[in-house]
Structure formats: structure tokens, C-alpha cells
Protein backbone atom coordinates (compact mmCIF):
# COMPACT_ATOMS: atom_id res chain seq x y z
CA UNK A 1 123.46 135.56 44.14
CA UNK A 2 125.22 137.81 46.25
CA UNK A 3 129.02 137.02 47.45
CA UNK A 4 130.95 138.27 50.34
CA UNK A 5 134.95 138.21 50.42
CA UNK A 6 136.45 136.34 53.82
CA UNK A 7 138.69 138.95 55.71
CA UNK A 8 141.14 137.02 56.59
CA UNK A 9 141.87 134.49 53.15
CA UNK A 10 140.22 136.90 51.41
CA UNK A 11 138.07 133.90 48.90
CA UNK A 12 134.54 134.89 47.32
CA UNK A 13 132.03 133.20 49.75
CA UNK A 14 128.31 132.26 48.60
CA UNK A 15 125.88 133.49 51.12
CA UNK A 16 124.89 129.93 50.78
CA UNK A 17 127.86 128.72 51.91
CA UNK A 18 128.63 130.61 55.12
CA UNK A 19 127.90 128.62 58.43
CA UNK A 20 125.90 131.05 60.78
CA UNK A 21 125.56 130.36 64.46
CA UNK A 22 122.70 131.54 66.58
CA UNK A 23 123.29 132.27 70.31
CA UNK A 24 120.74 133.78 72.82
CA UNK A 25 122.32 136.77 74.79
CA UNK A 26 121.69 137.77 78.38
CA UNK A 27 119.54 140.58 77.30
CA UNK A 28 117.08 138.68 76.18
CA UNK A 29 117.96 139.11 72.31
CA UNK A 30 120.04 137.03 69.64
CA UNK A 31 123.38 136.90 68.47
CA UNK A 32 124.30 135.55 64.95
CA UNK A 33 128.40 135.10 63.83
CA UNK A 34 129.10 133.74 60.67
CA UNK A 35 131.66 131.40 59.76
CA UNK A 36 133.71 131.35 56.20
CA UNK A 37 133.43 127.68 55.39
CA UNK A 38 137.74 127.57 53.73
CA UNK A 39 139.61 128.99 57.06
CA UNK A 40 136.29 129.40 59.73
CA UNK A 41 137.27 132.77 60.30
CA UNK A 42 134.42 134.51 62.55
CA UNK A 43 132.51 137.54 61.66
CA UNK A 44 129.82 139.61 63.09
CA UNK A 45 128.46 141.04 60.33
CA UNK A 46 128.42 140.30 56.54
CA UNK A 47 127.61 143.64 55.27
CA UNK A 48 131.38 144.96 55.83
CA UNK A 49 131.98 142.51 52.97
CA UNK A 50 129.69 142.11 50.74
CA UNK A 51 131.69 142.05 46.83
């Protein structure tokens, strides 16, 4: 299962742990952050880091 490392306290995340929020955007399209479940930092994308 792949794992991501938090940015900012830098743990090993399960994909199935992150907490993803889905927002609809003026344009008509979708935004999705995710959430590192330890210290909720925010990120935009979880390809940056992927371990």
C-alpha cells in the first residue's frame, strides 16, 4: 500500500489514513486538499510526497 511522508511532522501516512476534503470551485470544477490525520497539516497534492 502506498505511503506518503507529512511535510510538516514528516510521519509515514497510509493513503488510507489521510482525510481528503472536496470543495466545488467557481469555475465550475473541484478542489480536493488532503489532511495528515497526526498534525492536520493541508496539502494540495500527494504526489510531492509519495515515500
Amino acid at each position: 500500500m502506498p505511503k506518503l511522508n507529512c511535510p510538516d511532522c514528516q510521519r509515514d501516512i497510509g493513503m488510507h489514513e489521510l482525510k481528503a476534503k472536496t470543495t466545488t470551485v467557481q469555475s465550475g470544477g473541484f478542489s480536493t486538499k488532503y489532511r495528515c490525520p497526526f498534525c492536520r497539516t493541508d496539502m494540495d497534492s500527494v504526489a510531492d510526497y509519495l515515500v
